[in-house]
Protein backbone atom coordinates (compact mmCIF):
# COMPACT_ATOMS: atom_id res chain seq x y z
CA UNK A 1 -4.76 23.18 2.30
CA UNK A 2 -1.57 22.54 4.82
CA UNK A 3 -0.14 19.48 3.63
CA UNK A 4 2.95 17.50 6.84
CA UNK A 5 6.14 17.90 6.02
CA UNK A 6 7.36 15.75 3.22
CA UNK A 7 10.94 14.69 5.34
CA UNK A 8 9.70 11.46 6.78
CA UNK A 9 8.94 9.85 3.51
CA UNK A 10 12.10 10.98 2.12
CA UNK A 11 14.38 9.95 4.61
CA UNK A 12 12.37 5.98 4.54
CA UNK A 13 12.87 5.82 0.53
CA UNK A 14 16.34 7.08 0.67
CA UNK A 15 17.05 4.91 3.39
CA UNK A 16 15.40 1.90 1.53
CA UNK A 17 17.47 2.98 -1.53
CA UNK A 18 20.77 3.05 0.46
CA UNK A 19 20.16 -0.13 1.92
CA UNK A 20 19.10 -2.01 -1.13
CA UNK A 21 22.22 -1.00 -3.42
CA UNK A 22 24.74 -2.25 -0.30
CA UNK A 23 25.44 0.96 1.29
CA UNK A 24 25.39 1.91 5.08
CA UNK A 25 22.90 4.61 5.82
CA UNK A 26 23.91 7.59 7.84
CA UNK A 27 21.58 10.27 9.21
CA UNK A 28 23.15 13.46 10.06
CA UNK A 29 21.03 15.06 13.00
CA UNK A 30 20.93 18.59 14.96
CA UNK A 31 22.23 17.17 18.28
CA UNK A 32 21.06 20.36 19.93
CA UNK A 33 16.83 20.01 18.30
CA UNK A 34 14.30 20.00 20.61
CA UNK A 35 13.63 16.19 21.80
CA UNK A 36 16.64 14.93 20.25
CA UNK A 37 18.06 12.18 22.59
CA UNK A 38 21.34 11.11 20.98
CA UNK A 39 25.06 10.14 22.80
CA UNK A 40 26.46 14.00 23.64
CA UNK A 41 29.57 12.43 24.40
CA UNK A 42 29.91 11.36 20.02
CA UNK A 43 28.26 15.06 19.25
CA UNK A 44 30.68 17.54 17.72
CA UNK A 45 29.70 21.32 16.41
CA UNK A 46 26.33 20.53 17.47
CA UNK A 47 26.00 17.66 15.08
CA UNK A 48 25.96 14.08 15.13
CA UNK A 49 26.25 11.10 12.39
CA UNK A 50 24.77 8.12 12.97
CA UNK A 51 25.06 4.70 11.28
CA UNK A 52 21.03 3.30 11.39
CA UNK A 53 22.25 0.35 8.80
CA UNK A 54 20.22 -2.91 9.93
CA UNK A 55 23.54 -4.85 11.07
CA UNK A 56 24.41 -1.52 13.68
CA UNK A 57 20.95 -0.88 15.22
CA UNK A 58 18.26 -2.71 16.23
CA UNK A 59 14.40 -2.23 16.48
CA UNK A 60 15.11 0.77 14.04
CA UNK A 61 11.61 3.01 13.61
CA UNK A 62 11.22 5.36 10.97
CA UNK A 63 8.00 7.04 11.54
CA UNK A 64 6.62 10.19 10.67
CA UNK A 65 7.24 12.53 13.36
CA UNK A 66 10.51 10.46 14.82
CA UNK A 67 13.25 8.05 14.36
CA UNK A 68 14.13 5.28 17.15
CA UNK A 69 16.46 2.55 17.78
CA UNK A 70 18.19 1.35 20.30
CA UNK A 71 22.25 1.11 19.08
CA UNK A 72 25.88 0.51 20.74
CA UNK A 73 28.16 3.41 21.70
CA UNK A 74 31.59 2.58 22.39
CA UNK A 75 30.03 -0.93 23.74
CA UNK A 76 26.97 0.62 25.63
CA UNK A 77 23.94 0.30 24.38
CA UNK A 78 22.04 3.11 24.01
CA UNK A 79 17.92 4.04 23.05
CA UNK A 80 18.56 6.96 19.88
CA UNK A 81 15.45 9.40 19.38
CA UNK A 82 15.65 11.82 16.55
CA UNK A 83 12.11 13.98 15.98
CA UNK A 84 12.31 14.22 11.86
CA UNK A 85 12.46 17.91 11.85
CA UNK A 86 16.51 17.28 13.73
CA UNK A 87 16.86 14.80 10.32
CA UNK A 88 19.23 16.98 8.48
CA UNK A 89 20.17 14.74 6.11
CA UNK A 90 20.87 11.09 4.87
CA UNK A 91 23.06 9.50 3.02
CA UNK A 92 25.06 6.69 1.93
CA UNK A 93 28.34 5.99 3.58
CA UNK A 94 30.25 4.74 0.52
CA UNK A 95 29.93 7.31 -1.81
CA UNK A 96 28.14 10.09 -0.14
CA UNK A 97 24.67 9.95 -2.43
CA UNK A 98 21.83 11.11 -0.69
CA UNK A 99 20.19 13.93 0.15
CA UNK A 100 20.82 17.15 2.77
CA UNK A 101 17.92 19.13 3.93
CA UNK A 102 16.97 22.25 4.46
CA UNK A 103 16.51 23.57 8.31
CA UNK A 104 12.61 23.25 8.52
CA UNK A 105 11.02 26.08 9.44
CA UNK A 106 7.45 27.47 10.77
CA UNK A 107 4.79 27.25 7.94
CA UNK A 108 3.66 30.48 6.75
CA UNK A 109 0.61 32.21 8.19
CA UNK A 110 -1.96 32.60 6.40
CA UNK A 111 -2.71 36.09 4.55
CA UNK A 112 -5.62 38.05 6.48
CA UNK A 113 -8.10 40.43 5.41
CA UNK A 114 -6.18 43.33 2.65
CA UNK A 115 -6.71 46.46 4.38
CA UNK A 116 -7.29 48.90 1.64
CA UNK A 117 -3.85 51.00 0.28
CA UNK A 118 -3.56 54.86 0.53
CA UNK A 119 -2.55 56.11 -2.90
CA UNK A 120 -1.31 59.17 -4.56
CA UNK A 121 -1.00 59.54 -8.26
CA UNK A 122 1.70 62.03 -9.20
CA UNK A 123 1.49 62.61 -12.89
CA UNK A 124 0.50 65.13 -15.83
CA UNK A 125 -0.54 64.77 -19.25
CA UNK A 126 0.97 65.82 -22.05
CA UNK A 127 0.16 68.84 -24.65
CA UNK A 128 -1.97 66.45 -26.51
CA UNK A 129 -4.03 65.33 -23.38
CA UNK A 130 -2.83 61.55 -23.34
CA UNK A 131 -1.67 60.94 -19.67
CA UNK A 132 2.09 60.53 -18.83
CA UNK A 133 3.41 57.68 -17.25
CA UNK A 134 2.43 58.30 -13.44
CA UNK A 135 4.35 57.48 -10.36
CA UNK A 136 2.21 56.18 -6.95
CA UNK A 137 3.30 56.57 -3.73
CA UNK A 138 2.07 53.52 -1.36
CA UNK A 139 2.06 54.22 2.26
């Protein structure tokens, strides 16, 4: 059974975490992931950080397949839209606790029908007629 991707819920307990102990939560995000709409002018080495605490953004949505709010760049306000899977990471501004992820990749296919191997056995038996060890060559 394919189960989603568990980086949604992570990133909304971490963030509850961070904000509940005092901390600023920042998101670092793949600036360059497909339907990321972020400030290119703030993006360096393809990367962004972004402060989402509840005093810098407003109508801040963690949801399962994105992140939105709408914050201030340089004075301008600005709608942010991160798909989850651009999420690589979160964590606390103050002390750096939190969690990095790994670059999300395709699920793996499923396996299909086995076709059936072509063996050879390569062995001999010894002078008492118990078999040797044998070696198998699989094509």
């Amino acid at each position: 059974m394919a189960m989603t991707s568990s980086r949604s819920y992570v990133v909304r307990a971490l963030y509850e975490w961070i904000v509940e102990n005092n901390c600023t939560p920042y998101i670092l995000v793949n600036a360059f992931g497909d339907g990321v709409e972020v400030p290119q002018e703030h993006v360096r080495d393809g990367q962004i950080v972004l402060n989402i605490s509840p005093i810098a953004v407003s109508d801040l949505h963690l949801g399962n397949e994105s992140l939105n709010f709408e914050g201030r760049f340089g004075g301008i306000p600005k709608i942010v839209s991160v798909p989850m899977s651009a999420v690589c990471g979160i964590y606390a501004k103050e002390n750096g606790q939190g969690m990095i992820f790994d670059p999300e990749s395709a699920p793996p296919e499923p396996p299909g029908p086995a076709a059936p191997e072509e063996t050879t056995t390569i062995g001999t038996s010894d002078k008492k007629g118990s078999p040797k060890p044998a070696l198998r060559i699989v094509k």
